[in-house]
Structures are given as structure tokens and as C-alpha cells.
C-alpha atoms as a PDB file:
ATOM      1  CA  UNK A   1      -2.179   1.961 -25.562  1.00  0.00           C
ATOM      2  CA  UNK A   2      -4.870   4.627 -25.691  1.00  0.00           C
ATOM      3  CA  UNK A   3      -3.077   8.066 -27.853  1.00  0.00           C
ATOM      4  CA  UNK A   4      -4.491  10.033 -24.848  1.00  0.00           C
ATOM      5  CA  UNK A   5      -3.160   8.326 -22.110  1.00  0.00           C
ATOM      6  CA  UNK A   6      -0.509  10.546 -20.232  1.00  0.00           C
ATOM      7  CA  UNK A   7       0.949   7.784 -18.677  1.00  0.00           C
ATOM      8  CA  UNK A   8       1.509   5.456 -21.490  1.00  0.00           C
ATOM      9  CA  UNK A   9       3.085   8.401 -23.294  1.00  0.00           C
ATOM     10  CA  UNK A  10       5.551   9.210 -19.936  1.00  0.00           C
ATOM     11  CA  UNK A  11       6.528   4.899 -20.338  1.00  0.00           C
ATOM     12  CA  UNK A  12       6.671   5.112 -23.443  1.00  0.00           C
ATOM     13  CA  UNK A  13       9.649   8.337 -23.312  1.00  0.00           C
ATOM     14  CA  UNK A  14       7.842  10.514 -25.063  1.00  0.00           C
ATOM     15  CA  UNK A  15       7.205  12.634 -22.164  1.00  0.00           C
ATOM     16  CA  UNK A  16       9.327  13.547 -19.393  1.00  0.00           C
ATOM     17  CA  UNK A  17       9.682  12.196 -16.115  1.00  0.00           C
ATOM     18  CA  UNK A  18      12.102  12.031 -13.329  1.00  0.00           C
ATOM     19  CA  UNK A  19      12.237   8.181 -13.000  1.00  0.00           C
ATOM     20  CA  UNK A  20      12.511   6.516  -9.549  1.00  0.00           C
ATOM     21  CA  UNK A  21      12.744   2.853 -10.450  1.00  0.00           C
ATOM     22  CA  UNK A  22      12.169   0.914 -13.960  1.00  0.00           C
ATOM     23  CA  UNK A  23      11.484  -2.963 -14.153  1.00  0.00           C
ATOM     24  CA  UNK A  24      10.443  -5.058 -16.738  1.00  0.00           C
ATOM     25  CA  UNK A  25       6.519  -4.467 -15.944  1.00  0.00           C
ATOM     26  CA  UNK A  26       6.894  -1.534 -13.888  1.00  0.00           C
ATOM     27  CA  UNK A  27       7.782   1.959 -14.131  1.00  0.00           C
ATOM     28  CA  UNK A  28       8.152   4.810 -11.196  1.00  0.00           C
ATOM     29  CA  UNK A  29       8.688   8.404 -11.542  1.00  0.00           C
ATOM     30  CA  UNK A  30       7.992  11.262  -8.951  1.00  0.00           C
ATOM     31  CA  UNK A  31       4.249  12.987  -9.000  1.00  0.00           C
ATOM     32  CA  UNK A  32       4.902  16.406 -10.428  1.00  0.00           C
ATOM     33  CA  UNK A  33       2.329  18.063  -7.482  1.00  0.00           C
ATOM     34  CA  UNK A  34       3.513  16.135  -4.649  1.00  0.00           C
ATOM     35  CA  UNK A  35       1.394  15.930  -1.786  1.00  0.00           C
ATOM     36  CA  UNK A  36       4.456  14.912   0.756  1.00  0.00           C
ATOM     37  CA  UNK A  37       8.450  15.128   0.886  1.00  0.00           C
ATOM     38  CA  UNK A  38       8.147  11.215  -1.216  1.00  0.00           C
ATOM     39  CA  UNK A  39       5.519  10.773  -3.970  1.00  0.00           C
ATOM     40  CA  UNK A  40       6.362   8.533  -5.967  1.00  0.00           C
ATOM     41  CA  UNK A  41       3.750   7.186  -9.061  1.00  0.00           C
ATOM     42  CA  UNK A  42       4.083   3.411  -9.459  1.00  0.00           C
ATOM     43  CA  UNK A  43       2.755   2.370 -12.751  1.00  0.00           C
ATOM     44  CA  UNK A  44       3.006  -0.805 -14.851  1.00  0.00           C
ATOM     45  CA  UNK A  45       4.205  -0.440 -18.556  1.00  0.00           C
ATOM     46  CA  UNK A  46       1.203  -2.202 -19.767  1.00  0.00           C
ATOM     47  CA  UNK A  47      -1.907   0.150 -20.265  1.00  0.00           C
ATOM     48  CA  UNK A  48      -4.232  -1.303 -17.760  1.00  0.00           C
ATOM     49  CA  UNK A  49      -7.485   1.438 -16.818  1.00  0.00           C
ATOM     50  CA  UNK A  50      -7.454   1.179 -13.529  1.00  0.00           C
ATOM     51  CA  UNK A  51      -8.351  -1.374 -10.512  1.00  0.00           C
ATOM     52  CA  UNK A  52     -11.768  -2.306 -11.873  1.00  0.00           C
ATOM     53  CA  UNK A  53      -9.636  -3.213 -14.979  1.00  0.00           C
ATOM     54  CA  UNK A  54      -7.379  -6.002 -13.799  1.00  0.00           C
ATOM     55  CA  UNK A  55      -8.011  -9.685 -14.411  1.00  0.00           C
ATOM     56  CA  UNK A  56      -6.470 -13.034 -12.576  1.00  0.00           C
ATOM     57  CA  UNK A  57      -3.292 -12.476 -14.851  1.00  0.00           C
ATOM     58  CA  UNK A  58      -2.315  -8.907 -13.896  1.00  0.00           C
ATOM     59  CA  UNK A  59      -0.990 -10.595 -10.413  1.00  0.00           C
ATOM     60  CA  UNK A  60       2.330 -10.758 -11.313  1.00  0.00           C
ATOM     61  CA  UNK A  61       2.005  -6.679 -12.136  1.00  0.00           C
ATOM     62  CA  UNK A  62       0.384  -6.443  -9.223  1.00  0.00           C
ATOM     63  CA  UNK A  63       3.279  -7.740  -7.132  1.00  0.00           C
ATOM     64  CA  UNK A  64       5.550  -5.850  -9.001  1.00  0.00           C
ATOM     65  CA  UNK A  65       4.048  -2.735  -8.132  1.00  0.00           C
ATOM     66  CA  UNK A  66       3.554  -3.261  -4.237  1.00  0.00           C
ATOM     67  CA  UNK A  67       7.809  -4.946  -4.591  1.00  0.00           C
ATOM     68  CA  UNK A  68       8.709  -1.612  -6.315  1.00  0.00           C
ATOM     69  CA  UNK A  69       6.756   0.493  -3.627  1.00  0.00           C
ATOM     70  CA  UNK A  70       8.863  -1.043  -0.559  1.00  0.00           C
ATOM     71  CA  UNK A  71      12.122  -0.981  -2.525  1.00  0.00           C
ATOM     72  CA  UNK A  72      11.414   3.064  -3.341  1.00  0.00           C
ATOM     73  CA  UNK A  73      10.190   3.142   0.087  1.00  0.00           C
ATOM     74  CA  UNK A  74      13.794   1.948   1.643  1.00  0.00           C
ATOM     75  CA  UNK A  75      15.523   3.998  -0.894  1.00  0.00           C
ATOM     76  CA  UNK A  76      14.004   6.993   0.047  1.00  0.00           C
ATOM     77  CA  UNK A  77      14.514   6.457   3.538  1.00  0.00           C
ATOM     78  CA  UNK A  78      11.095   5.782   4.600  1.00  0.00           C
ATOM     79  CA  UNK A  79      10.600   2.377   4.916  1.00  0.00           C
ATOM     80  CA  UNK A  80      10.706   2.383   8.704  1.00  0.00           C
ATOM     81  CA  UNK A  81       8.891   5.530   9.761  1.00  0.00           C
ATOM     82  CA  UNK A  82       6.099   4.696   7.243  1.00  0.00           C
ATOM     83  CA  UNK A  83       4.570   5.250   4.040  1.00  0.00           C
ATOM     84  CA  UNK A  84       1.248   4.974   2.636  1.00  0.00           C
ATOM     85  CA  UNK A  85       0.135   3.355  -1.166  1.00  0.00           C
ATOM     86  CA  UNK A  86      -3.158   4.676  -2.856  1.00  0.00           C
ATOM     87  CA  UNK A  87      -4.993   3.376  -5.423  1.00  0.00           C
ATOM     88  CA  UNK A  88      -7.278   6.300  -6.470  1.00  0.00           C
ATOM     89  CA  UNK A  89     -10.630   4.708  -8.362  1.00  0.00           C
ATOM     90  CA  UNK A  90     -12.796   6.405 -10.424  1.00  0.00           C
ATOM     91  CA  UNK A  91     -13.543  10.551 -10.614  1.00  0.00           C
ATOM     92  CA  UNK A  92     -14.864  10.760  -7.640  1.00  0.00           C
ATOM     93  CA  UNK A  93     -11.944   9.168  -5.604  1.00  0.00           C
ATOM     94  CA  UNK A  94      -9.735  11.511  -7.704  1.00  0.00           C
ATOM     95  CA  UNK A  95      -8.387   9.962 -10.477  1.00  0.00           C
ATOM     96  CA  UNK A  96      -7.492  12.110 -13.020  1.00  0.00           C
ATOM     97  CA  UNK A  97      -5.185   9.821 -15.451  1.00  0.00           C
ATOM     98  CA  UNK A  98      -7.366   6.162 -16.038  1.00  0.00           C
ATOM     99  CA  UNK A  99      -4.018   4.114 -16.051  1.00  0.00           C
ATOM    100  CA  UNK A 100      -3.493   1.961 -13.371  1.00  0.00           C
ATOM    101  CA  UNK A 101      -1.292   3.467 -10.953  1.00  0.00           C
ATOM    102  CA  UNK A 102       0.011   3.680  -7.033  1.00  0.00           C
ATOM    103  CA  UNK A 103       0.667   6.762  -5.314  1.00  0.00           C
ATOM    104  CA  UNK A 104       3.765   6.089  -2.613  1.00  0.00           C
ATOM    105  CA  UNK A 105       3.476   8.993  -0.375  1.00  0.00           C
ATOM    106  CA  UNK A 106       5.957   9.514   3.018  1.00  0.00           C
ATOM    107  CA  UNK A 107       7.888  11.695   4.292  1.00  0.00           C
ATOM    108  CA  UNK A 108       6.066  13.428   6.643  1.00  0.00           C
ATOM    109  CA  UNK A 109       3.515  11.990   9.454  1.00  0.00           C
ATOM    110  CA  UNK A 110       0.476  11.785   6.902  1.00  0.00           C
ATOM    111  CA  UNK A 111      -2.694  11.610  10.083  1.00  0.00           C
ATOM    112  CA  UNK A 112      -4.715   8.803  10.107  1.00  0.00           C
ATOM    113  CA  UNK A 113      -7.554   6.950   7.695  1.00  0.00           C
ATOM    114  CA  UNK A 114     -10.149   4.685   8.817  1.00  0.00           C
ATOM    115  CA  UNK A 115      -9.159   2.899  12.073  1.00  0.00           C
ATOM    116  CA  UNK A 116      -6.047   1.636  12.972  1.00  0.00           C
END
């Protein structure tokens, strides 16, 4: 675990969060500037950079993350209206905090990316 890395240190306890859902790999706590009524941060307990950073055997994280998105999703009552999961990667795309981590945002109708 890098000492900088806000994420780790929000896993780890030793800064606060208002957890969603906690696994054995995964960990999900609501964004603290949400962008819609749900956002939800899905991150796995493991420092990992981000996507350019996983390997062949971060697929069972991997899984875990997109299970733990639909399972917040239904919890929160969006599962059937619809939801969208973001992978911000690099500076450019907006990441701020380099460990891996899924944005669950719904709520709200969000408009439409890239075609249908």
C-alpha cells in the first residue's frame, strides 16, 4: 500500500467513510461529491493503480467489483431504471485518486454516451 493513497487509508479504517457494501476483496462507500442521487465508489482492498495496472489474476477482483455494483445497484433501488459504472483512467479522464476504483452512479436519468 502506497502511505499516500487515500483509498488504501479509507480500507484500511483510518479514514472515514460511509460504507455501502464490504466483501472479502471489495470495499464500497458513497463518493463524498456525488455527481447523482447514488454514487457509490467500488474499490478492491488490494492497492491496485488503476486499469492499466491489472494482470490475468485480478479477475476474480474484477468480478467482485462489477457483483458488488449490481447488488448496490438493487439495494439502492436502481437496478431496473438504470445505472451507469465508470472506470476513470489516467489525469486526463479525471482520476484524481490512482487506486483502482468504479464509480456506480443512478438515480437520476444520466443522458447518453457514445451510441446506444
Amino acid at each position: 500500500m502506497p502511505d499516500d493513497c487515500l483509498f488504501c487509508k479509507i480500507v484500511a479504517g483510518e479514514i472515514p467513510s460511509t460504507p455501502v457494501l464490504d466483501r472479502e476483496n471489495v470495499y464500497a462507500f458513497r463518493d463524498v461529491a456525488p455527481a447523482a442521487p447514488v454514487h457509490v465508489l467500488v474499490v478492491p482492498k488490494r492497492h491496485i493503480g488503476d486499469v492499466r495496472d491489472l494482470q490475468a489474476a485480478d479477475g476474480d477482483v474484477l468480478i467482485e467489483m462489477f457483483q458488488a455494483a449490481n447488488e448496490i445497484a438493487a439495494s439502492e433501488g436502481i437496478a431496473e431504471t438504470g445505472y451507469r459504472v465508470i472506470f476513470n483512467v489516467g489525469r486526463d479522464a479525471g482520476q484524481t485518486v490512482f487506486h483502482l476504483h468504479m464509480h456506480l452512479v443512478g438515480g437520476k436519468p444520466l443522458g447518453g454516451v457514445g451510441p446506444g
